[in-house]
PDB file of N, CA and C in Angstrom:
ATOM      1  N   UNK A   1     -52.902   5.329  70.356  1.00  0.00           N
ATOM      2  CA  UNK A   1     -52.178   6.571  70.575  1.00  0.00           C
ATOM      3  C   UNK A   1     -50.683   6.318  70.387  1.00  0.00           C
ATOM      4  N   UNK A   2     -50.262   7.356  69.516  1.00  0.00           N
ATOM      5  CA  UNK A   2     -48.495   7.225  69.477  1.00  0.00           C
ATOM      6  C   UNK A   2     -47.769   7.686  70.071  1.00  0.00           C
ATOM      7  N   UNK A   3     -46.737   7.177  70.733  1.00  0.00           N
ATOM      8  CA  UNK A   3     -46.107   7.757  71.947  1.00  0.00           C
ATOM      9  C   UNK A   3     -44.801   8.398  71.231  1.00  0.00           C
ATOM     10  N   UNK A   4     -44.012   9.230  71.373  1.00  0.00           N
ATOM     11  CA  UNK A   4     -42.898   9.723  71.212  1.00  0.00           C
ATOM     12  C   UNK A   4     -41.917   9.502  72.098  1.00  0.00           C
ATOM     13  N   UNK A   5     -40.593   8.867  71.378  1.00  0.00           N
ATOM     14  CA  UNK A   5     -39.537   8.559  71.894  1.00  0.00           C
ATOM     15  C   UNK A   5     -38.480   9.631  72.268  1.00  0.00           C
ATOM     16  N   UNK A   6     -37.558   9.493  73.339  1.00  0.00           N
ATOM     17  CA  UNK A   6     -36.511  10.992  73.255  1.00  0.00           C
ATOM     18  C   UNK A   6     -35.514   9.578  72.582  1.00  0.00           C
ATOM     19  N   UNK A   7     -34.275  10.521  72.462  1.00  0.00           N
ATOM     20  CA  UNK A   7     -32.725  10.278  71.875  1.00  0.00           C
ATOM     21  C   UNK A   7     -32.494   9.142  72.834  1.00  0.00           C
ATOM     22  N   UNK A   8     -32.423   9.520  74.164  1.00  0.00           N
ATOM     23  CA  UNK A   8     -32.596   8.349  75.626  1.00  0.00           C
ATOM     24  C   UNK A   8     -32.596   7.556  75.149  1.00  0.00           C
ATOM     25  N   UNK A   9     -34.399   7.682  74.946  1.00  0.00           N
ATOM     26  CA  UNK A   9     -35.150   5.844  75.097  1.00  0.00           C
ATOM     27  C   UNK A   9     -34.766   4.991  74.174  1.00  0.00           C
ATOM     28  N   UNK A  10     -34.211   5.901  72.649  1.00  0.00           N
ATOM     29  CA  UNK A  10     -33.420   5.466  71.425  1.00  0.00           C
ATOM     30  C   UNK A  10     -32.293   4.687  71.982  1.00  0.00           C
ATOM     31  N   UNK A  11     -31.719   5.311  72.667  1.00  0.00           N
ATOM     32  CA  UNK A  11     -30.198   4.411  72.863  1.00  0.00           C
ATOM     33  C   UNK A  11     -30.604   3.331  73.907  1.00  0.00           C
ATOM     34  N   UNK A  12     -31.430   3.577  74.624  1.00  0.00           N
ATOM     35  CA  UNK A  12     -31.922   2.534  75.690  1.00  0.00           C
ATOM     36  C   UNK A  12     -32.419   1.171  74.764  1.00  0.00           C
ATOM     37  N   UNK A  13     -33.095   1.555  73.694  1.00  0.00           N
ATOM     38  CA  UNK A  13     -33.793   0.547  72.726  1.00  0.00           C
ATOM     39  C   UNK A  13     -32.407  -0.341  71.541  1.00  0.00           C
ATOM     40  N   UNK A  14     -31.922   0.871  71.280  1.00  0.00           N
ATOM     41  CA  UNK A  14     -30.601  -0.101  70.637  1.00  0.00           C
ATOM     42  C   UNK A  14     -30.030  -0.669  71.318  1.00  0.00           C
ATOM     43  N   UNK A  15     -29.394  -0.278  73.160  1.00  0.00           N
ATOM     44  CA  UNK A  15     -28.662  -1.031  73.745  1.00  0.00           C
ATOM     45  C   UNK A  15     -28.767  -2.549  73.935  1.00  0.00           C
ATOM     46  N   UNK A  16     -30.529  -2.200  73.924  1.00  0.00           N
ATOM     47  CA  UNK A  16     -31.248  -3.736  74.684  1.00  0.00           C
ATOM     48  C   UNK A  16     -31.186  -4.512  73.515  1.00  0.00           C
ATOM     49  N   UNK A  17     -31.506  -4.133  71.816  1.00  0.00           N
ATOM     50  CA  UNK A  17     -31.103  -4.680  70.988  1.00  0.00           C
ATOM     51  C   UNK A  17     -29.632  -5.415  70.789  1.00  0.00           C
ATOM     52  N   UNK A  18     -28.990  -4.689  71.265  1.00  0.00           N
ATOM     53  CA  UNK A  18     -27.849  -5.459  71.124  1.00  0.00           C
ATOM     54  C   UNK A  18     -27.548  -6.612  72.044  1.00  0.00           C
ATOM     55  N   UNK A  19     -28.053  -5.868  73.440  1.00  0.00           N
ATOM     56  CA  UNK A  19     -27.914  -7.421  74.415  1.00  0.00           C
ATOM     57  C   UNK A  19     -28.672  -8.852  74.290  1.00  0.00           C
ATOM     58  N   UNK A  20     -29.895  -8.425  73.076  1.00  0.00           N
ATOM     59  CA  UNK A  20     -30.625  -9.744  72.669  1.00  0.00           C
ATOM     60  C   UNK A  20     -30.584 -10.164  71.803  1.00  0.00           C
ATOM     61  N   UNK A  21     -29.911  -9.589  70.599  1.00  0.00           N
ATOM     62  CA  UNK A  21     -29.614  -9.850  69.411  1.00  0.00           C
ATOM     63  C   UNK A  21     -27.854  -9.895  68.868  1.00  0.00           C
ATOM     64  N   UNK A  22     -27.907  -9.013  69.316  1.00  0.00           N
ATOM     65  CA  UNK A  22     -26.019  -8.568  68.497  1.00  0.00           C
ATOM     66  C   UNK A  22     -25.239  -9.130  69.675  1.00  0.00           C
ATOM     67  N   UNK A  23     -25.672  -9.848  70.378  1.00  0.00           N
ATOM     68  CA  UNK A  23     -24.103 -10.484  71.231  1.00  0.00           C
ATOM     69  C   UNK A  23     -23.644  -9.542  72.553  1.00  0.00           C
ATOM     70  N   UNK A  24     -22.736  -8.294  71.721  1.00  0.00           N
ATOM     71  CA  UNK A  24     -22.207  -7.481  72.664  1.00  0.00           C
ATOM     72  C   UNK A  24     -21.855  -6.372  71.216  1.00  0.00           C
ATOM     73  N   UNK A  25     -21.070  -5.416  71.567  1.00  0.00           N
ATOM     74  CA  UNK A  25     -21.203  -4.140  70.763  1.00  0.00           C
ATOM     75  C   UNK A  25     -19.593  -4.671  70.070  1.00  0.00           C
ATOM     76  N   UNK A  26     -19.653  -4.188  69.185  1.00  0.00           N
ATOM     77  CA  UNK A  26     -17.711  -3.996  68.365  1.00  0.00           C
ATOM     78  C   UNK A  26     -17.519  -3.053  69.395  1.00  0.00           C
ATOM     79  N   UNK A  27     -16.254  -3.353  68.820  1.00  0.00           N
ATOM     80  CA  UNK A  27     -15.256  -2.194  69.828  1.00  0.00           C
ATOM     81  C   UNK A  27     -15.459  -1.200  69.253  1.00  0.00           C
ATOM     82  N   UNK A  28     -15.325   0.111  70.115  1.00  0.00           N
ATOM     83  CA  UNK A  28     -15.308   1.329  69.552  1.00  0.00           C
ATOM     84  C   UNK A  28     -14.716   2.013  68.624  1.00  0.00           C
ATOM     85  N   UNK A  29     -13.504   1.358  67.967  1.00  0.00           N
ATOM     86  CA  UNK A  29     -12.470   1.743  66.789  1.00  0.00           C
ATOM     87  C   UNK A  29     -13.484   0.860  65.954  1.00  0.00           C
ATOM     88  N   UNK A  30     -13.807  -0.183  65.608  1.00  0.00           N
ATOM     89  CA  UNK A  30     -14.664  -0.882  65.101  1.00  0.00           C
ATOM     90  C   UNK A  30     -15.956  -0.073  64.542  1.00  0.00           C
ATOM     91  N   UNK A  31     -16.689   0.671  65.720  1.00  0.00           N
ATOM     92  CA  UNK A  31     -18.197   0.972  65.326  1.00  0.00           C
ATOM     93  C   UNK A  31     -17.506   2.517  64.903  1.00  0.00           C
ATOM     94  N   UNK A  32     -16.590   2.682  65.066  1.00  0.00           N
ATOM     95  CA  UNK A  32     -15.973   4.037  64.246  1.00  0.00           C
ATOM     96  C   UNK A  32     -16.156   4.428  62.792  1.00  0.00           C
ATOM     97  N   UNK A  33     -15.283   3.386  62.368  1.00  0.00           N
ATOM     98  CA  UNK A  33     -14.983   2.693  61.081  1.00  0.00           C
ATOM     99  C   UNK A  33     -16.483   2.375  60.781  1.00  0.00           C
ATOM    100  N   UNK A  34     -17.233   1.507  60.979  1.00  0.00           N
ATOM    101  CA  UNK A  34     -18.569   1.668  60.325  1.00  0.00           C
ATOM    102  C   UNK A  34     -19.180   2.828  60.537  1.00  0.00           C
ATOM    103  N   UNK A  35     -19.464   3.568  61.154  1.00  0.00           N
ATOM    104  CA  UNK A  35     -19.798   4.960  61.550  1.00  0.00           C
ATOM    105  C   UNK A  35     -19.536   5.583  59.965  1.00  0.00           C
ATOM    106  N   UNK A  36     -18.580   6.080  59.790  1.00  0.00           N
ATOM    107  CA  UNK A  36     -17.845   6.171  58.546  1.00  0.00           C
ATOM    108  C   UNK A  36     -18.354   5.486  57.061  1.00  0.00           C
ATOM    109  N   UNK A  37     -18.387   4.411  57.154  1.00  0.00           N
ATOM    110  CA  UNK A  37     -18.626   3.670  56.349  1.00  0.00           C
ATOM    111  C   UNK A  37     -20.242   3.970  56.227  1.00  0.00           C
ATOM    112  N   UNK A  38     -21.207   3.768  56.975  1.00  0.00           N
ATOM    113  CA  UNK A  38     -22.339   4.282  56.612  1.00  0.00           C
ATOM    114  C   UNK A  38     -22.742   5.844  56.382  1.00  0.00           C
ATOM    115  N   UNK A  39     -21.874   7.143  56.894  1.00  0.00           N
ATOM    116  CA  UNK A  39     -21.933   8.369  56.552  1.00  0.00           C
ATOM    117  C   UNK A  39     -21.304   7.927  55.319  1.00  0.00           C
ATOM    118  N   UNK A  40     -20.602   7.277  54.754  1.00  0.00           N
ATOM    119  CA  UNK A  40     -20.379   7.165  52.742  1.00  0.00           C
ATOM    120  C   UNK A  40     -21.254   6.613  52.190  1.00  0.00           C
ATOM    121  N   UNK A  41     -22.330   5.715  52.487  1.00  0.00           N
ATOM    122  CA  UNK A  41     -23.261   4.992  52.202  1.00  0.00           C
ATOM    123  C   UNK A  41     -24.168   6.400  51.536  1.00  0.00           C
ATOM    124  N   UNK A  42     -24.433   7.166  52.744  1.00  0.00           N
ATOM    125  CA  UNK A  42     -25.702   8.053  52.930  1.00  0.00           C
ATOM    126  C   UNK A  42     -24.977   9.367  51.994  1.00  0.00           C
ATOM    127  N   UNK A  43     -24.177   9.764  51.926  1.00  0.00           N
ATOM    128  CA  UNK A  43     -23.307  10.520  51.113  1.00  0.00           C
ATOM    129  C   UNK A  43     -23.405   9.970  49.810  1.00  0.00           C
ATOM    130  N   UNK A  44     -23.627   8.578  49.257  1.00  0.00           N
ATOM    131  CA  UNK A  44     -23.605   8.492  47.997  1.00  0.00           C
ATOM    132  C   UNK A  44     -24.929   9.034  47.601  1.00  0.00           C
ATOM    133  N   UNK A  45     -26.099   8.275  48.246  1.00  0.00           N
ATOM    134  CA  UNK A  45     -27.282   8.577  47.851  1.00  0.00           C
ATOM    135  C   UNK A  45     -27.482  10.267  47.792  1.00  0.00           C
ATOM    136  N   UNK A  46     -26.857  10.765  48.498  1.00  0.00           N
ATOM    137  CA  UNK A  46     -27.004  12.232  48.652  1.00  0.00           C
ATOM    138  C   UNK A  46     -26.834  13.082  46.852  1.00  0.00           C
ATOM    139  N   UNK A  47     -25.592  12.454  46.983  1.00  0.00           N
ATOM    140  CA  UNK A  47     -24.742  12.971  45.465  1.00  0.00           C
ATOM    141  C   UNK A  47     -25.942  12.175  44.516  1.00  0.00           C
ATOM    142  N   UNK A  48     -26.594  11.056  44.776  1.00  0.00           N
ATOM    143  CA  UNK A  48     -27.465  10.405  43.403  1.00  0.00           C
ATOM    144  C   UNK A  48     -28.580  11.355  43.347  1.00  0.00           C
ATOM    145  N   UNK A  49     -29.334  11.637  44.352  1.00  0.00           N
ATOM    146  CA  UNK A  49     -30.495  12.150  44.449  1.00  0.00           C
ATOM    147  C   UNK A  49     -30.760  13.430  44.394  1.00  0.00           C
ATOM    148  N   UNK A  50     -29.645  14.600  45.511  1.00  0.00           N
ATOM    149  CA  UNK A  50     -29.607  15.881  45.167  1.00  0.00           C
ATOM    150  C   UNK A  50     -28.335  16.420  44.757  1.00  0.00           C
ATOM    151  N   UNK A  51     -27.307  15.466  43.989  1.00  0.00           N
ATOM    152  CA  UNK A  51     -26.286  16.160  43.569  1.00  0.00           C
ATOM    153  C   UNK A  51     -26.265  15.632  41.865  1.00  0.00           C
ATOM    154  N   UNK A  52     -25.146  15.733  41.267  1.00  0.00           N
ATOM    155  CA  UNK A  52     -24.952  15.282  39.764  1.00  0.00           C
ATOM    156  C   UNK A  52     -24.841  14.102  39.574  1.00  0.00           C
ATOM    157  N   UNK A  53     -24.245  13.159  40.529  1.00  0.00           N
ATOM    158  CA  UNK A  53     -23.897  12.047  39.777  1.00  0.00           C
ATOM    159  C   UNK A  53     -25.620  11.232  39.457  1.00  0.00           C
ATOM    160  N   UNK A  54     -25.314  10.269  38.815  1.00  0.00           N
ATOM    161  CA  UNK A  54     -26.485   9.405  38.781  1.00  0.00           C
ATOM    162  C   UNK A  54     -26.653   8.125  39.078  1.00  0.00           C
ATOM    163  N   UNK A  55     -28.055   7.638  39.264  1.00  0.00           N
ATOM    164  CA  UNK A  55     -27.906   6.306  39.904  1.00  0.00           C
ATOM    165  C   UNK A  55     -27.434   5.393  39.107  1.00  0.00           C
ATOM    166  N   UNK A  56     -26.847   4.424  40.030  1.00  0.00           N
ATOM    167  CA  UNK A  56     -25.929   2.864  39.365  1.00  0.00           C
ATOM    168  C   UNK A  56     -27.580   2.065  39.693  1.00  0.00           C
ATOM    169  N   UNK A  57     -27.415   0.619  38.684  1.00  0.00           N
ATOM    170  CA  UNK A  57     -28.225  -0.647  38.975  1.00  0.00           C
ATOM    171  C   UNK A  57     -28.057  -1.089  40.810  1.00  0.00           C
ATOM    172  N   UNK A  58     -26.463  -0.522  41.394  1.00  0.00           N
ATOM    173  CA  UNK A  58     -26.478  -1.117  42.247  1.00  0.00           C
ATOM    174  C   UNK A  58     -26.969  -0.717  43.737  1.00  0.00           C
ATOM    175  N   UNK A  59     -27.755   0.914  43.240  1.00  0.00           N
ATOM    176  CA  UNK A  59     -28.560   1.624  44.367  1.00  0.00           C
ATOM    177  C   UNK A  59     -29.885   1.427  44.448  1.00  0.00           C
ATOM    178  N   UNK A  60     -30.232   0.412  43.806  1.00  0.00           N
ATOM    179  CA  UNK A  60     -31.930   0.008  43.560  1.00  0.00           C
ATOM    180  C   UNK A  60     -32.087  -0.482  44.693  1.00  0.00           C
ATOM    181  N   UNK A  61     -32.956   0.003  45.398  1.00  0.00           N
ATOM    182  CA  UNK A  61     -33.730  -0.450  46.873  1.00  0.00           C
ATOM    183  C   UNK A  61     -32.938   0.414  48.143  1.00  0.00           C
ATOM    184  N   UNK A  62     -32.348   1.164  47.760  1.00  0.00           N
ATOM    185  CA  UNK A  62     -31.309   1.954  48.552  1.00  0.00           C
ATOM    186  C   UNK A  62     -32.213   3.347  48.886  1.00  0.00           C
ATOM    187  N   UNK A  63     -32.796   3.472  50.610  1.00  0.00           N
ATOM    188  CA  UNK A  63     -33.412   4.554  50.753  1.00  0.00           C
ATOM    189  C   UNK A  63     -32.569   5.438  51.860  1.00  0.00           C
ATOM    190  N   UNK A  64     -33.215   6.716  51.441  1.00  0.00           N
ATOM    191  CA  UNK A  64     -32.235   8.127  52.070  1.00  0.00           C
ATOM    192  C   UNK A  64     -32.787   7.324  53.941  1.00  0.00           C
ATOM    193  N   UNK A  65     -33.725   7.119  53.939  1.00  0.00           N
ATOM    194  CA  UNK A  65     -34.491   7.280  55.184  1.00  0.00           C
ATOM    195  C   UNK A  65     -33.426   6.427  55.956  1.00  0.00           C
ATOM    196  N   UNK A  66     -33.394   4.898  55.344  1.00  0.00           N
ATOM    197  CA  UNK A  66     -32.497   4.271  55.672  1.00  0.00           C
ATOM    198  C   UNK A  66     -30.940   4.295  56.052  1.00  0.00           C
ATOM    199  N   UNK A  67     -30.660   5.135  55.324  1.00  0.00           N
ATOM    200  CA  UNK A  67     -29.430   5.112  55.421  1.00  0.00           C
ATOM    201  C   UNK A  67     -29.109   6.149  56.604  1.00  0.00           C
ATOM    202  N   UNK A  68     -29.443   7.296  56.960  1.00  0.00           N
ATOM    203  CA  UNK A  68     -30.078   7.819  57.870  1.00  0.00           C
ATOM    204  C   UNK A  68     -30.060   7.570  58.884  1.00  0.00           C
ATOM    205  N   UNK A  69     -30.836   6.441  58.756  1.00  0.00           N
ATOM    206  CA  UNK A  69     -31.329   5.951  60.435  1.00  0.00           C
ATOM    207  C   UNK A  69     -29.849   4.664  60.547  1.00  0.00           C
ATOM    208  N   UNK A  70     -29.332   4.505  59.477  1.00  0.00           N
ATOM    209  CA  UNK A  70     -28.043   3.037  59.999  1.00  0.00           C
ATOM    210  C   UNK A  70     -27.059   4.595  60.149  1.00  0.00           C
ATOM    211  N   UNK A  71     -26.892   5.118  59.916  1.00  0.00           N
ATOM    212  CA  UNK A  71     -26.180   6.369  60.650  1.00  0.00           C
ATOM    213  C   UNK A  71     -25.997   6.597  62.054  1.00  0.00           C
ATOM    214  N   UNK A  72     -27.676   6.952  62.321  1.00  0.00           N
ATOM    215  CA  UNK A  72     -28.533   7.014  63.870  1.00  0.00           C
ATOM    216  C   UNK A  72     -27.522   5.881  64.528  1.00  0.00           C
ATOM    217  N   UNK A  73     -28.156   4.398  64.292  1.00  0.00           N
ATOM    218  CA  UNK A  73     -27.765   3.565  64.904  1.00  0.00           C
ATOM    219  C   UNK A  73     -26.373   2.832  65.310  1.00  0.00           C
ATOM    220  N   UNK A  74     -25.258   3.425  64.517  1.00  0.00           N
ATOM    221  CA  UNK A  74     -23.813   3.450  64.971  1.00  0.00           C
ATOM    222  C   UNK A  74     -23.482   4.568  65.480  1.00  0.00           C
ATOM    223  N   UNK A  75     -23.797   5.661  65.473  1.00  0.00           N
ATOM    224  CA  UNK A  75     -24.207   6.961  66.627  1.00  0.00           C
ATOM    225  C   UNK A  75     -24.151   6.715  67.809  1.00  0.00           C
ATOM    226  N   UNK A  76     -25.201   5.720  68.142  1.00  0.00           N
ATOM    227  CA  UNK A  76     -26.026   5.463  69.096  1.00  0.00           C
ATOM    228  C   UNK A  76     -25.101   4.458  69.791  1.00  0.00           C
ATOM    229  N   UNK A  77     -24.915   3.628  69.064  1.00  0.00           N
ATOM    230  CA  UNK A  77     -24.059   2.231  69.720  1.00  0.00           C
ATOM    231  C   UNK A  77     -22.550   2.859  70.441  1.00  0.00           C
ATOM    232  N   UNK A  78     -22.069   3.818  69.860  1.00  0.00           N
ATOM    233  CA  UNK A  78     -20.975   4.741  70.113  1.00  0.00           C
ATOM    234  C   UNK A  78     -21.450   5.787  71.208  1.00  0.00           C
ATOM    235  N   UNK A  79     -22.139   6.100  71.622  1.00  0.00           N
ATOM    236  CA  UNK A  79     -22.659   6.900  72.560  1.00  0.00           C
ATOM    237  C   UNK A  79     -22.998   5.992  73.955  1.00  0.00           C
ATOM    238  N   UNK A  80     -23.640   4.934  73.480  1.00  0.00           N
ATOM    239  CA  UNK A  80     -23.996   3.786  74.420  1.00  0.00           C
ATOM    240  C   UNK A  80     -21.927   3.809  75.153  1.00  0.00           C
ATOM    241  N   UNK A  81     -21.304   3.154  74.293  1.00  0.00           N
ATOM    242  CA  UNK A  81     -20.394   2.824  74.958  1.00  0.00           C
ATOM    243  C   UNK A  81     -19.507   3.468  75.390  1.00  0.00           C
ATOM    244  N   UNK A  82     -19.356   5.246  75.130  1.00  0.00           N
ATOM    245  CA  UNK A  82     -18.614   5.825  75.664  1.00  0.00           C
ATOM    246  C   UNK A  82     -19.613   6.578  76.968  1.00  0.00           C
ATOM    247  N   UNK A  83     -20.930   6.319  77.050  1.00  0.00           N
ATOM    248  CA  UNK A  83     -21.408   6.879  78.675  1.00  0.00           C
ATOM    249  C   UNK A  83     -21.856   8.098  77.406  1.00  0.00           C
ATOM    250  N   UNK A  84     -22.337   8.723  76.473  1.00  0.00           N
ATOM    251  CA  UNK A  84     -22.705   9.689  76.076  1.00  0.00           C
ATOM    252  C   UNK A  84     -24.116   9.764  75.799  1.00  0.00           C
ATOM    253  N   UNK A  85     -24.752  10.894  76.700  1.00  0.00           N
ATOM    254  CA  UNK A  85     -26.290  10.985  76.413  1.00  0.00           C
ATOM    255  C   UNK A  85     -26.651  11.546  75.708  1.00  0.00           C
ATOM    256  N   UNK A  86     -26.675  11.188  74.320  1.00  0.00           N
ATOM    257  CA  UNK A  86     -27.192  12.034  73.629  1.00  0.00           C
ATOM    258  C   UNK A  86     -28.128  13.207  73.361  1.00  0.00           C
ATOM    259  N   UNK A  87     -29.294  13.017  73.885  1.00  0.00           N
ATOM    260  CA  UNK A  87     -29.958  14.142  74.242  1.00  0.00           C
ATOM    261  C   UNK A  87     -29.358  14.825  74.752  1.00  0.00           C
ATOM    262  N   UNK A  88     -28.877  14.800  75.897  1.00  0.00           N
ATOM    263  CA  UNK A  88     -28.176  15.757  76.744  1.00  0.00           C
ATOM    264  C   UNK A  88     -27.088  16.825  76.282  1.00  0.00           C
ATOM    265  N   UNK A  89     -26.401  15.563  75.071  1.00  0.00           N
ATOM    266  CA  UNK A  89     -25.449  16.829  74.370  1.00  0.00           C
ATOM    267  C   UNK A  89     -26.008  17.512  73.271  1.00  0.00           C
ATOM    268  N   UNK A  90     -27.062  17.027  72.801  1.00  0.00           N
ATOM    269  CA  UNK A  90     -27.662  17.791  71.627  1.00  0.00           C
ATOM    270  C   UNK A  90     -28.552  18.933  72.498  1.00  0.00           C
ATOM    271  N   UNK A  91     -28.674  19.069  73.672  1.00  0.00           N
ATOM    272  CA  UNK A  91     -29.390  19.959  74.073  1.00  0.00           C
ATOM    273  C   UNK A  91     -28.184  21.098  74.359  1.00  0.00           C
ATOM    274  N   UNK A  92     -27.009  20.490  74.536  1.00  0.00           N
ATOM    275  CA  UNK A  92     -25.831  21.224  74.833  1.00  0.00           C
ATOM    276  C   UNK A  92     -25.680  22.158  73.886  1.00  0.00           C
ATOM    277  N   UNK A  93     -25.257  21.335  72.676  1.00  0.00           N
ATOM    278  CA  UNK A  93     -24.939  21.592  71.297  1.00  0.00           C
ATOM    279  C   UNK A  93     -25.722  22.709  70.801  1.00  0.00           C
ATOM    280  N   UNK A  94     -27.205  22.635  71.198  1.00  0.00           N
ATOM    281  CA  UNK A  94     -27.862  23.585  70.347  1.00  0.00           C
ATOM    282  C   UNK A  94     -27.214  25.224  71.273  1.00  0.00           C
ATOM    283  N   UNK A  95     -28.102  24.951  72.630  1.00  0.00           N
ATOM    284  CA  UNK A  95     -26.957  26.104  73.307  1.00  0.00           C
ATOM    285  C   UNK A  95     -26.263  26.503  72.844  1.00  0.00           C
ATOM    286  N   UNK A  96     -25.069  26.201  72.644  1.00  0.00           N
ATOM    287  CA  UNK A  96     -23.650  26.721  72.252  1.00  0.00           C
ATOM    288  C   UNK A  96     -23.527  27.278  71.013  1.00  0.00           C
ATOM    289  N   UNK A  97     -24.299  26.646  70.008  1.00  0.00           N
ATOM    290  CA  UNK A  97     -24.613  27.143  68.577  1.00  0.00           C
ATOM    291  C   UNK A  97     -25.238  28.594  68.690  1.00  0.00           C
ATOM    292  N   UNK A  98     -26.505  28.276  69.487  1.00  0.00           N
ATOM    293  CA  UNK A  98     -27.472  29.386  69.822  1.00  0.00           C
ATOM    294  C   UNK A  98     -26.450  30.740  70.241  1.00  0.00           C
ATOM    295  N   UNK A  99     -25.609  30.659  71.512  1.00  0.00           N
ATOM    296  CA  UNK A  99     -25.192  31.537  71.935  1.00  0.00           C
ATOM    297  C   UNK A  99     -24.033  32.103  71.084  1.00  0.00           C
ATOM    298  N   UNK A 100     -22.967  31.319  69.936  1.00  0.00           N
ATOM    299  CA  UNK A 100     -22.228  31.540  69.642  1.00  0.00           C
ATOM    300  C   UNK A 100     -22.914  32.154  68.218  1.00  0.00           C
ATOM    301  N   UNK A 101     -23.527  31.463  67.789  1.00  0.00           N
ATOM    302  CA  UNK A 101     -23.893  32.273  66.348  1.00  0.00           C
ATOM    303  C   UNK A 101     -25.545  32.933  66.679  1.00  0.00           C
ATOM    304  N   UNK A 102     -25.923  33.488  67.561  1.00  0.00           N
ATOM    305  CA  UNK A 102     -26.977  34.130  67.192  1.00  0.00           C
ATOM    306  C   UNK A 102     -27.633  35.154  65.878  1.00  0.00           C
ATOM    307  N   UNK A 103     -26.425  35.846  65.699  1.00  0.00           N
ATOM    308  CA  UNK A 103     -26.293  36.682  64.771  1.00  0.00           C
ATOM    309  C   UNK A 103     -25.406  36.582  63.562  1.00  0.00           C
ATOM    310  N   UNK A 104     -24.440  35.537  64.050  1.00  0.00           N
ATOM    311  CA  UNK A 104     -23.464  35.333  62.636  1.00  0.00           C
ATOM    312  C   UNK A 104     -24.061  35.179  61.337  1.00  0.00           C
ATOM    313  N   UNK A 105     -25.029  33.833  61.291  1.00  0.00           N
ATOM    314  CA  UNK A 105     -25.854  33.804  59.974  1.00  0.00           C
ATOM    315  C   UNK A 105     -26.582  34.456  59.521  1.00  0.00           C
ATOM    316  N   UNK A 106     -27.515  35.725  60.311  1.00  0.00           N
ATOM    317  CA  UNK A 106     -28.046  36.355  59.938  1.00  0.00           C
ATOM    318  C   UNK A 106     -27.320  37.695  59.218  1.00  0.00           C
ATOM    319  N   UNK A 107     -26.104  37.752  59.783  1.00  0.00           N
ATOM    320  CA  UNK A 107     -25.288  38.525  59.168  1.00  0.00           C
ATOM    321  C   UNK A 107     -24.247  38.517  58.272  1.00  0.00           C
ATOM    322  N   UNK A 108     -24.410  36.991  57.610  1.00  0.00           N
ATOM    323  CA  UNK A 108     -23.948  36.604  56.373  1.00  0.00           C
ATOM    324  C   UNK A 108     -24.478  36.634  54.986  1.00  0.00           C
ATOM    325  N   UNK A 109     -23.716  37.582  54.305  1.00  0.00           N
ATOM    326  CA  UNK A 109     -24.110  38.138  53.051  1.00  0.00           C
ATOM    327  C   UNK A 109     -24.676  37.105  52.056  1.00  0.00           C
ATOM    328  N   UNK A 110     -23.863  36.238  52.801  1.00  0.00           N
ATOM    329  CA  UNK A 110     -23.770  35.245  51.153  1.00  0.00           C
ATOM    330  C   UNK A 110     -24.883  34.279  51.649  1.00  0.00           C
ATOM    331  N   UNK A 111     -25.937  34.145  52.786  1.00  0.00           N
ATOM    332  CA  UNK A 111     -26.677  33.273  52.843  1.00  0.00           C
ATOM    333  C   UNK A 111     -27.795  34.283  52.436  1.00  0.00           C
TER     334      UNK A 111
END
């Protein structure tokens, strides 16, 4: 049987990763900057796959899924260290979306 993880147990699972593997976390200006650096990663593939440009020799083995999830995981490491529960704010987040645009998109011409 497969169990389903929340956002939580995600950051609970990277944290412990890091305390057994990665040492201790970069500093937060640090996992910033990669933060960044992998949203350009995942942004290229974006532009190869559903935009114009085309693939280089040097995106061979390069998956969306992946890149994705190394996204997730400097997210996560950044959430870990500023005390941010993720779930908690994505449950926020949707709220606020919900209440603020209930009707905006539906009442946009151009969508």
């Amino acid at each position: 049987m497969k169990t389903t993880k929340t956002i939580k147990d995600w950051q609970h699972s990277v944290d412990d990763w890091i305390k057994e593997y990665g040492v201790r976390y970069f500093s937060e200006l640090t996992n910033t900057a990669i933060l960044m650096e992998e949203v350009g990663e995942l942004a290229r593939i974006m532009a190869r796959k559903y935009g114009d440009q085309s693939f280089k020799d040097s995106d061979n083995g390069i998956e969306l899924e992946d890149e994705m999830a190394d996204v997730l995981w400097v997210l996560m490491c950044l959430a870990n260290q500023t005390g941010v529960d993720l779930n908690e704010a994505l449950q926020k987040n949707i709220a606020k979306k919900t209440s603020r645009d209930a009707e905006r998109h539906k009442n946009n011409p151009k969508l």
